[in-house]
N, C-alpha and C. Protein backbone atom coordinates (compact mmCIF):
# COMPACT_ATOMS: atom_id res chain seq x y z
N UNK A 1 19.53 -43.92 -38.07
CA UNK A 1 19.32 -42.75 -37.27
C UNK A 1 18.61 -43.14 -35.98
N UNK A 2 19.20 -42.51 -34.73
CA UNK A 2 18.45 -43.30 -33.59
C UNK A 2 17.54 -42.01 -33.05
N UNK A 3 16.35 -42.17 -32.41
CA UNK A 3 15.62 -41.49 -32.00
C UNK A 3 15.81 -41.31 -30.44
N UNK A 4 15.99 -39.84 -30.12
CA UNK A 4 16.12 -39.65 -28.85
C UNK A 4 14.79 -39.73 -28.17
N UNK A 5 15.35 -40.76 -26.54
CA UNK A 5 14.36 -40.82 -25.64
C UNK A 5 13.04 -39.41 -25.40
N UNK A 6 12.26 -39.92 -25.40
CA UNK A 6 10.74 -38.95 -25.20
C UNK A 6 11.44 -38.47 -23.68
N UNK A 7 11.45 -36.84 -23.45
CA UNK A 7 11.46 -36.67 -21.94
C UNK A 7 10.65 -35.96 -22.00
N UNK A 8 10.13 -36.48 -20.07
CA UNK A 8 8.97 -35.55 -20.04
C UNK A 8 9.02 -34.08 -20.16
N UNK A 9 8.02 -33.10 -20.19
CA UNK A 9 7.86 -31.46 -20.13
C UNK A 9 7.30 -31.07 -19.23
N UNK A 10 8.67 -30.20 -18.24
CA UNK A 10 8.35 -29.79 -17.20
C UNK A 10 6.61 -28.64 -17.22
N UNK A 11 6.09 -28.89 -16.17
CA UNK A 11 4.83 -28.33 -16.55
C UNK A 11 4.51 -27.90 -15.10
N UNK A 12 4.92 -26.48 -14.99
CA UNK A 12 4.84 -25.72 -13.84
C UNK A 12 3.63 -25.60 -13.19
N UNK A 13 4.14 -25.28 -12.17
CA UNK A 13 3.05 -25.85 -10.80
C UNK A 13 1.69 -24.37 -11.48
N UNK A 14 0.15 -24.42 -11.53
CA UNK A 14 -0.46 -23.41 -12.05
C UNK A 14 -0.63 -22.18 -10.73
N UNK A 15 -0.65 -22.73 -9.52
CA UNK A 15 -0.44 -21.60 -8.65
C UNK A 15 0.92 -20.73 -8.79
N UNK A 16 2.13 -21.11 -9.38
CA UNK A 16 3.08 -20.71 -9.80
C UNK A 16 3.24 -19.75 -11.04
N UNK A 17 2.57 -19.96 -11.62
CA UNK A 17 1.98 -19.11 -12.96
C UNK A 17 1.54 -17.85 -12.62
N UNK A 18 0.34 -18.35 -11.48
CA UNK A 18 -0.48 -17.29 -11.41
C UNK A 18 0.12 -16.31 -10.32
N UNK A 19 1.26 -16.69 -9.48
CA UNK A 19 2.12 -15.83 -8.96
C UNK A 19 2.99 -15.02 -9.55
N UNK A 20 3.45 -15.58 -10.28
CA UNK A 20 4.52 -15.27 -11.60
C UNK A 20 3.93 -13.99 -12.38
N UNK A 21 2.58 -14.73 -12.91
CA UNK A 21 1.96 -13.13 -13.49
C UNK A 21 1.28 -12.35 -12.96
N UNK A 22 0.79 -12.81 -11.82
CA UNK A 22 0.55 -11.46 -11.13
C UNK A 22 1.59 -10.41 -10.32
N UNK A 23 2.61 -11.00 -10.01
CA UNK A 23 4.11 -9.78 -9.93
C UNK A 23 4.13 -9.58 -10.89
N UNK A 24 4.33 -10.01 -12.53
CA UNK A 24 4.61 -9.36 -13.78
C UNK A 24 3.60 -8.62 -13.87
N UNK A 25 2.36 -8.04 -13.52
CA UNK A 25 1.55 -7.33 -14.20
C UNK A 25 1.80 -6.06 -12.78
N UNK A 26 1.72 -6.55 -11.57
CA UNK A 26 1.88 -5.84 -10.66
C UNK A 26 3.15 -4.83 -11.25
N UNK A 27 4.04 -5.24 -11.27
CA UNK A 27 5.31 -4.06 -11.86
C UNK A 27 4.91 -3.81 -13.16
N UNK A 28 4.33 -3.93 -14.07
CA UNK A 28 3.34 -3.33 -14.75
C UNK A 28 2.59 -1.99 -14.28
N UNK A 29 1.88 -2.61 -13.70
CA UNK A 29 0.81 -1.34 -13.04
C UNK A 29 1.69 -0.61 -12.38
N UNK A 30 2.62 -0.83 -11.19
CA UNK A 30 3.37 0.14 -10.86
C UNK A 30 4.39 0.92 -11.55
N UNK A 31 5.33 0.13 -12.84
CA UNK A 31 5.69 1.79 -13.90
C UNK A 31 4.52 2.12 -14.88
N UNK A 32 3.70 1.95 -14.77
CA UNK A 32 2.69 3.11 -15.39
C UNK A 32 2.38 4.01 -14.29
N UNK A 33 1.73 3.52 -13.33
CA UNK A 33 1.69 4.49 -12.05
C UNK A 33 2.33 5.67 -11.75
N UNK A 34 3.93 4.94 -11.80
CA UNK A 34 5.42 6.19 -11.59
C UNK A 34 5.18 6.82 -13.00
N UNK A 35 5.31 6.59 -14.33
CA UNK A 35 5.46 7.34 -15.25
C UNK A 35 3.60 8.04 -15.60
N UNK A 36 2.91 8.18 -14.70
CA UNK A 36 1.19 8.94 -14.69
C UNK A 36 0.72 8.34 -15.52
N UNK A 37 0.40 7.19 -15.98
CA UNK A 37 0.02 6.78 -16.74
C UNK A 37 -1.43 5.87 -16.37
N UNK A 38 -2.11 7.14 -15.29
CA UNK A 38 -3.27 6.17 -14.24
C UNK A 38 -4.01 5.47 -15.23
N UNK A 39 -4.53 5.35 -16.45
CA UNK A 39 -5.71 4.39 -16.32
C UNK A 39 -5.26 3.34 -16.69
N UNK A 40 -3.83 3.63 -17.42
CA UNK A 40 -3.03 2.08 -17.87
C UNK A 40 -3.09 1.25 -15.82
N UNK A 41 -2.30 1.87 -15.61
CA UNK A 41 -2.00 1.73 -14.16
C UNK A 41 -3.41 0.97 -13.59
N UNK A 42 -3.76 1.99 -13.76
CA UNK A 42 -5.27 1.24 -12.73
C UNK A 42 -6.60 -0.10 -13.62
N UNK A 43 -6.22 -0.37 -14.47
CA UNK A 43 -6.14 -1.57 -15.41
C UNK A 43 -5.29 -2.27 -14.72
N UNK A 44 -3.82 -2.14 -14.63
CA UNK A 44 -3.17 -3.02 -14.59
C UNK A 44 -3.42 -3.86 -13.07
N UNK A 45 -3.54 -2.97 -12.27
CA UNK A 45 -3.42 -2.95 -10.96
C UNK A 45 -4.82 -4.16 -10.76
N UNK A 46 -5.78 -3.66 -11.09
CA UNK A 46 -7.81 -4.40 -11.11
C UNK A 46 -7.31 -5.51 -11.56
N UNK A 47 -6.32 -5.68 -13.34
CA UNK A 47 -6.50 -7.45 -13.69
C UNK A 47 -5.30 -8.36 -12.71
N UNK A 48 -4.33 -7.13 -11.69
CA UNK A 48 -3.63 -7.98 -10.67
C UNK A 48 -4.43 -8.84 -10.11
N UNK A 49 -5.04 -8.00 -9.37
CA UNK A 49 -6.45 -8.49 -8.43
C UNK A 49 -7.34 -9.58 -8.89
N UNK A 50 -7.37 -9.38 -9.65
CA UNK A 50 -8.66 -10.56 -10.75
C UNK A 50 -7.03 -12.25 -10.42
N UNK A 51 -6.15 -11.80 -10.76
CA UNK A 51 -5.52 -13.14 -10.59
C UNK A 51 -5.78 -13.43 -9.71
N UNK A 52 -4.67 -12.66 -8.14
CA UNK A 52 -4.76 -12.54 -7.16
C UNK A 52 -5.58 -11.89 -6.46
N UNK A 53 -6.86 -12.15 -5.87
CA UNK A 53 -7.61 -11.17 -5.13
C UNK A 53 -7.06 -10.70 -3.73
N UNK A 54 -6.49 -11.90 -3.26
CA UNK A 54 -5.34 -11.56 -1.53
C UNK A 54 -3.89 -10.97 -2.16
N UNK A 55 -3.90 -10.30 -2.82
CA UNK A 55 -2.68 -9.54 -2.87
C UNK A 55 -2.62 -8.18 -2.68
N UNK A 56 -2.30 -7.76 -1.41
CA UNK A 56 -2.62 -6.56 -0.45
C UNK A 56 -2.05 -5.30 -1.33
N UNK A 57 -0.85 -5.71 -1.81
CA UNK A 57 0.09 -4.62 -2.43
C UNK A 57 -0.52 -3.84 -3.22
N UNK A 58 -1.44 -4.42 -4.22
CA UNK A 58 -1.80 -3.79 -5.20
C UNK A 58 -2.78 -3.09 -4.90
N UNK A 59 -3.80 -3.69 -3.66
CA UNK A 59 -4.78 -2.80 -3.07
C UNK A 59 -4.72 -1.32 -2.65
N UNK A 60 -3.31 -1.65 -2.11
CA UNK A 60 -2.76 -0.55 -1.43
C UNK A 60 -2.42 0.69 -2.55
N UNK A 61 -1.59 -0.15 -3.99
CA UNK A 61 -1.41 0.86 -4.41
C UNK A 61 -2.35 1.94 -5.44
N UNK A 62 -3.22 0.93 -5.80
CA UNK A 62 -4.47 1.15 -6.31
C UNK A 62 -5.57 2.34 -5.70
N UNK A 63 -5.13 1.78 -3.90
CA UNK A 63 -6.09 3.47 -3.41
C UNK A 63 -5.61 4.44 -3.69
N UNK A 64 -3.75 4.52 -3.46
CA UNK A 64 -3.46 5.98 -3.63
C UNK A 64 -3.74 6.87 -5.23
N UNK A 65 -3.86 5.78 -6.63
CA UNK A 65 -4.34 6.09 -7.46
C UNK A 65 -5.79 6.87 -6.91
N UNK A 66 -6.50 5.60 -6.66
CA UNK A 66 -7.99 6.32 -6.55
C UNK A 66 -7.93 7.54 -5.64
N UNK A 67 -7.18 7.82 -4.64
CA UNK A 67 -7.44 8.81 -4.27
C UNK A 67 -7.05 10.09 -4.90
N UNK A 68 -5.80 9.77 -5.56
CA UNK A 68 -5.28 10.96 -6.52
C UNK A 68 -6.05 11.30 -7.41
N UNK A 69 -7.12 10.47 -7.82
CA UNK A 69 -8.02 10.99 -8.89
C UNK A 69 -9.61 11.00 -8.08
N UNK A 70 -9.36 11.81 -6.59
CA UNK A 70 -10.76 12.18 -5.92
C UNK A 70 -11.36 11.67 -6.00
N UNK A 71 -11.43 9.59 -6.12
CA UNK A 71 -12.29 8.82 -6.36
C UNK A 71 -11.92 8.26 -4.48
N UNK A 72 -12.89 9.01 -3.55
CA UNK A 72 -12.34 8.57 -2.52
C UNK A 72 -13.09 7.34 -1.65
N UNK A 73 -13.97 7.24 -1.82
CA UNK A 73 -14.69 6.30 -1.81
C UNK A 73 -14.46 4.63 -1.99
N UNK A 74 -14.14 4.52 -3.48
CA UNK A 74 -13.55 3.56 -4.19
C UNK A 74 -11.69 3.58 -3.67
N UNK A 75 -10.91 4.46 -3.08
CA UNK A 75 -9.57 4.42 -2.21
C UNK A 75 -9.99 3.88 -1.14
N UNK A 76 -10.66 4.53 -0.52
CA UNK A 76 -10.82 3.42 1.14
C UNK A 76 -11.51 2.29 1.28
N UNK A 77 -12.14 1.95 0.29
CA UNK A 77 -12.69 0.65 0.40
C UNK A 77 -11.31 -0.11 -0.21
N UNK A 78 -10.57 0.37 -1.12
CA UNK A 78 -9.05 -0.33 -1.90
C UNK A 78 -8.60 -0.52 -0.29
N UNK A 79 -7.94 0.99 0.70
CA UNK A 79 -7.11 0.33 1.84
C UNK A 79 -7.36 -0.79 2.40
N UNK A 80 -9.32 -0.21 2.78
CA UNK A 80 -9.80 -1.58 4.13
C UNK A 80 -9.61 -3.44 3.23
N UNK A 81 -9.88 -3.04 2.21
CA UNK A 81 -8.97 -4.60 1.83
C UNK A 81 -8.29 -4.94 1.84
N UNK A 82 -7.23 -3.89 1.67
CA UNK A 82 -5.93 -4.56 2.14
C UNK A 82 -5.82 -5.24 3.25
N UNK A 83 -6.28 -4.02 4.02
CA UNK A 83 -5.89 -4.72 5.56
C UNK A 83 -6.65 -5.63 5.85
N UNK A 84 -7.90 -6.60 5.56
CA UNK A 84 -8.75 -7.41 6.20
C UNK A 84 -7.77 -8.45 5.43
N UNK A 85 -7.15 -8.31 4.17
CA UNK A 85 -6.08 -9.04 3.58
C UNK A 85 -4.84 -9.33 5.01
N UNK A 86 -4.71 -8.51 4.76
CA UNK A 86 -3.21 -8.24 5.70
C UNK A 86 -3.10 -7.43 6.88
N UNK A 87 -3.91 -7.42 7.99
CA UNK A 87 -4.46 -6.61 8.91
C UNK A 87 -2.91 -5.65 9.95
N UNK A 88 -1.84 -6.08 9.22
CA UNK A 88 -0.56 -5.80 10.21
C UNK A 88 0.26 -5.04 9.21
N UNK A 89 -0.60 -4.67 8.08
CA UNK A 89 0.18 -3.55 7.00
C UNK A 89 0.31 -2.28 7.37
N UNK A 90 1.25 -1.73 7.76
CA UNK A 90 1.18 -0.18 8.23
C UNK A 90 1.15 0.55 7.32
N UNK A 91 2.14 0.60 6.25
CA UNK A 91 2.05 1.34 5.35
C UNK A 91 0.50 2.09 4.81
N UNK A 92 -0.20 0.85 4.86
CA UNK A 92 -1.72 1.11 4.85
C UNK A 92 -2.40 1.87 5.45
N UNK A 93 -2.45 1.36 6.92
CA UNK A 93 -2.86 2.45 7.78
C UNK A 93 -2.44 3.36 7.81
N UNK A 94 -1.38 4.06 7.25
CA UNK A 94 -0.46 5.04 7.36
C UNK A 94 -1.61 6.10 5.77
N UNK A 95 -1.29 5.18 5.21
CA UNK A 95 -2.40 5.96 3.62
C UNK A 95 -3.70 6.20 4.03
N UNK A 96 -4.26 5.19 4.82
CA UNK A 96 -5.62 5.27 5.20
C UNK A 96 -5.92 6.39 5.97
N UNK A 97 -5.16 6.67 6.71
CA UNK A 97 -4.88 7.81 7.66
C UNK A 97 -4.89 8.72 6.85
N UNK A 98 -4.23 9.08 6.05
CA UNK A 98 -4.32 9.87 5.28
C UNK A 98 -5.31 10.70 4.46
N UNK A 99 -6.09 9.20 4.16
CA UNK A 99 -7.37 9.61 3.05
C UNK A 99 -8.27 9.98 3.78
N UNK A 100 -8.46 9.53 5.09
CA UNK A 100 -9.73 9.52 6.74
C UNK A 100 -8.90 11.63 7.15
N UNK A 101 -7.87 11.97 7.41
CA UNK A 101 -7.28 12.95 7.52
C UNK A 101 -8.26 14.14 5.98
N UNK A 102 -7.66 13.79 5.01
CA UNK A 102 -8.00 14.44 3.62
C UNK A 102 -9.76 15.01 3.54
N UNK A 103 -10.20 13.69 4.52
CA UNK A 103 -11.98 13.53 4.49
C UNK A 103 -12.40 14.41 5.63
N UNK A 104 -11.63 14.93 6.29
CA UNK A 104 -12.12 15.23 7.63
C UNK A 104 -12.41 14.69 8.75
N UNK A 105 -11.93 13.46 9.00
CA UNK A 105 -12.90 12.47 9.63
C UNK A 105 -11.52 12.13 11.09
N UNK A 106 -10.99 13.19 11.42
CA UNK A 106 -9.97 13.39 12.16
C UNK A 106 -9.63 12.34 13.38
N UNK A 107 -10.73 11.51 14.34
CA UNK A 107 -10.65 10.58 14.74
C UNK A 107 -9.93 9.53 14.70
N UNK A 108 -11.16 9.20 13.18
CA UNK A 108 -10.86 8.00 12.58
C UNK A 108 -9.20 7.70 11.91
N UNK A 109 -8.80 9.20 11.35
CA UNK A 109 -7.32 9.17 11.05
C UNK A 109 -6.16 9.29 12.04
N UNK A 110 -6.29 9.63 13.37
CA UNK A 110 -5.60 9.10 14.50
C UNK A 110 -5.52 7.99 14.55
N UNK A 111 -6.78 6.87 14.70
CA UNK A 111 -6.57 5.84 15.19
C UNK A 111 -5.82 5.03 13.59
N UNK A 112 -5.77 5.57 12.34
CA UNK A 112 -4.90 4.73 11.76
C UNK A 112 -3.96 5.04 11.71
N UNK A 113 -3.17 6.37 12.30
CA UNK A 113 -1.79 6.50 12.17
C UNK A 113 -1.22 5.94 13.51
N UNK A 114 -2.27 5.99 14.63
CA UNK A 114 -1.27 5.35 15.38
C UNK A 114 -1.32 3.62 15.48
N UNK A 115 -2.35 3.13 14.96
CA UNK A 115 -2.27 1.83 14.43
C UNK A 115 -0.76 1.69 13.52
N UNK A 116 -0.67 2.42 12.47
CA UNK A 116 0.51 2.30 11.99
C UNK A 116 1.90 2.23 12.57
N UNK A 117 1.87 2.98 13.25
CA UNK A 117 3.55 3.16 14.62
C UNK A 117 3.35 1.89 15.25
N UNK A 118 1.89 2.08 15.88
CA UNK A 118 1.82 0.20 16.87
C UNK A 118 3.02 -0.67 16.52
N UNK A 119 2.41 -0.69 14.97
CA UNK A 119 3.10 -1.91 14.02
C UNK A 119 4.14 -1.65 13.51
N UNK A 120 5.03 -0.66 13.46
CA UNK A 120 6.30 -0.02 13.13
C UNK A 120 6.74 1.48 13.84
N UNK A 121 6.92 0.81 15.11
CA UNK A 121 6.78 1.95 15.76
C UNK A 121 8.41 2.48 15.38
N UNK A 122 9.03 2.07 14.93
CA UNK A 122 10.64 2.89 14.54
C UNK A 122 10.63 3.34 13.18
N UNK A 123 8.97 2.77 12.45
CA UNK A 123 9.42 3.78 10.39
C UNK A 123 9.50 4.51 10.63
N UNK A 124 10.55 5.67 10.43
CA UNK A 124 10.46 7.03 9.86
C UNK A 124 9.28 7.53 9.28
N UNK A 125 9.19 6.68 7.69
CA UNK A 125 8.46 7.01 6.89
C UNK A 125 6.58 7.48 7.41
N UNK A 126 6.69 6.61 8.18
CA UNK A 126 5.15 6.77 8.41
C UNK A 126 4.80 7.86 9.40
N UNK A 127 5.55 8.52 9.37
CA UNK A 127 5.21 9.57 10.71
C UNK A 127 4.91 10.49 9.55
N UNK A 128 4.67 10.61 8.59
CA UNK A 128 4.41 11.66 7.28
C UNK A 128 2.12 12.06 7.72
N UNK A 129 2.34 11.16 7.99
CA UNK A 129 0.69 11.22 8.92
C UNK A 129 0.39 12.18 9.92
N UNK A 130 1.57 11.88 10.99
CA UNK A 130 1.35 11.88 11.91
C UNK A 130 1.99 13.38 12.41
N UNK A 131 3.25 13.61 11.44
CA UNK A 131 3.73 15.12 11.56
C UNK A 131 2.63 16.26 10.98
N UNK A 132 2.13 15.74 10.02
CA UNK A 132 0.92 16.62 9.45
C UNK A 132 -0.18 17.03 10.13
N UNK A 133 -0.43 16.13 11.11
CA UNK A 133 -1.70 16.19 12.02
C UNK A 133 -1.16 15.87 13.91
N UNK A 134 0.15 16.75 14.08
CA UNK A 134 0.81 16.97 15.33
C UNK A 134 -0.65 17.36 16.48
N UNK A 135 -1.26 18.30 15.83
CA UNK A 135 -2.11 18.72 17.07
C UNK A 135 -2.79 17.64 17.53
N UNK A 136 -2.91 16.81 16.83
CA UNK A 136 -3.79 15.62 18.01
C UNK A 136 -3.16 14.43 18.46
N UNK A 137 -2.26 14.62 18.27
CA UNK A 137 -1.29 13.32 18.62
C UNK A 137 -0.29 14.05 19.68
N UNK A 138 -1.01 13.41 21.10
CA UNK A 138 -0.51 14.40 21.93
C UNK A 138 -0.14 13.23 23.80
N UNK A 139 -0.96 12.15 23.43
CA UNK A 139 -0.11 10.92 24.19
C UNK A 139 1.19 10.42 24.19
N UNK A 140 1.49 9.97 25.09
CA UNK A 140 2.42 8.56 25.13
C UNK A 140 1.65 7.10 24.44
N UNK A 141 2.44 6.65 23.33
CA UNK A 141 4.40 6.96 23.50
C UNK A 141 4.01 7.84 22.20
N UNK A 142 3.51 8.51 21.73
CA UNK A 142 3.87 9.43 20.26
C UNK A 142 4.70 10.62 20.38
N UNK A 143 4.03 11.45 21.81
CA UNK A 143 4.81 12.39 22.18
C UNK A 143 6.01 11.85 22.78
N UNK A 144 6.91 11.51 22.13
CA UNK A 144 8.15 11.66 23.12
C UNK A 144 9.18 11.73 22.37
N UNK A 145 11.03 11.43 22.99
CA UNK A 145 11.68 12.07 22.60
C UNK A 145 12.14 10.99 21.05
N UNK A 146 11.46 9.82 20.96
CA UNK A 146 11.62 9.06 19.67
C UNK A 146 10.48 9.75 18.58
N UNK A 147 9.34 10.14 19.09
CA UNK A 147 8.79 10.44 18.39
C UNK A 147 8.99 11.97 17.51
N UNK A 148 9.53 12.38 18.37
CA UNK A 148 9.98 13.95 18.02
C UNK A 148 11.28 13.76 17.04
N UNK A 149 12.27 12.69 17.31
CA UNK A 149 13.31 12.78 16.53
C UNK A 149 12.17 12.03 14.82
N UNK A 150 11.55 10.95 15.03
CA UNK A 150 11.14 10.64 13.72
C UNK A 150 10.23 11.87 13.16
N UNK A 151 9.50 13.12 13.76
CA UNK A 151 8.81 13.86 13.18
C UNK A 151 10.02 14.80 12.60
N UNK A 152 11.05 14.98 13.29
CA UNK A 152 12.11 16.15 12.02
C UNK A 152 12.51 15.62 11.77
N UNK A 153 12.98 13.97 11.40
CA UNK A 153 13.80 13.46 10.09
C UNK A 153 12.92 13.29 8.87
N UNK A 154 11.42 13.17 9.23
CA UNK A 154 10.62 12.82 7.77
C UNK A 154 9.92 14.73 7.80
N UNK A 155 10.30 15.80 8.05
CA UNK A 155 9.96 17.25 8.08
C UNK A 155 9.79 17.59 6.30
N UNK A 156 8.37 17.39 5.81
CA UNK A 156 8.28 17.58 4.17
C UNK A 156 7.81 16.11 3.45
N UNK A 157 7.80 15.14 4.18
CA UNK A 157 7.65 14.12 3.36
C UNK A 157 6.01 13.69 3.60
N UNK A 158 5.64 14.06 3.02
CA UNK A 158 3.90 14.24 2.86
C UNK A 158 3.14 13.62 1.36
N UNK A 159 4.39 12.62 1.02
CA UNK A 159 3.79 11.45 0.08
C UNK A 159 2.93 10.23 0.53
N UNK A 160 2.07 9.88 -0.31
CA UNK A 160 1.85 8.34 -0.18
C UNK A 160 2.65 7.29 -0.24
N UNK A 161 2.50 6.29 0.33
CA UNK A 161 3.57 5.20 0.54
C UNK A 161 3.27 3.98 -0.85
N UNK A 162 3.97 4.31 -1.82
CA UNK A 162 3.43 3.86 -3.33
C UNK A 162 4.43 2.31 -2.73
N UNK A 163 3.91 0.79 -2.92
CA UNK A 163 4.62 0.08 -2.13
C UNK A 163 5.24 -0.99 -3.67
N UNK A 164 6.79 -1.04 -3.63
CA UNK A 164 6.98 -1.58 -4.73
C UNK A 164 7.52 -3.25 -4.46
């Protein structure tokens, strides 16, 4: 009986792992999220983070949890990490805006929705900010005739930007 040659065992790179499972837990946390399942969700989302701490996504989606459960505090400190993560995330600023809007803090939620357009000034999606809070968004370039067509194609869409 002959014995087959010893081959080596491939033994994956460990930053590879830890990418690997932190998207597997990330889509984790996000269908618990979609099916309300916040505290599974927001577990899942915290031990993302614990792998990956620079992984913006989950930050992001983690505030709109926290904010859905009036933990607003603990949401905007979730956005501003993102972005010191990823400072060119609109989607973010676009939520952040939102939660700064929700707080009263009307300023401060201008300057993240139009931070958001800066950086995508053709999403649709993100004008969901910015149609909601028309009365103060009253410069160039917001007021104009691009901006007016993206405020009646997103007319109702007043979700958070859940990022998958």
């Amino acid at each position: 009986m002959s014995r087959l040659p010893k081959m080596p065992i491939p033994i994956k790179n460990k930053s590879r792992q830890k990418q690997e499972s932190s998207s597997a837990l990330f889509q984790s946390a996000l269908s618990a999220h979609l099916a309300g399942h916040l505290d599974e969700a927001e577990r899942a989302y915290r031990r993302t983070l614990e792998i990956k701490p620079d992984y913006a996504a989950p930050l992001n989606n983690l505030g709109i949890l926290l904010k859905d459960s009036k933990r607003l505090p603990e949401a905007e400190a979730a956005y501003r990490r993102a972005l010191e993560i990823k400072p060119d995330y609109a989607e973010v600023h676009n939520n952040l805006g939102n939660l700064l809007k929700d707080s009263k803090r009307l300023p401060e939620a201008e300057a993240a929705y139009r931070r958001a357009l800066e950086i995508k000034p053709n999403a649709v999606h993100l004008t969901t900010g910015v149609q909601s809070n028309f009365r103060f968004i009253s410069s160039p370039p917001f007021f104009d005739g691009n901006f007016l067509t993206r405020l009646l194609t997103t007319r109702g869409l007043l979700r958070p930007l859940l990022l998958v």
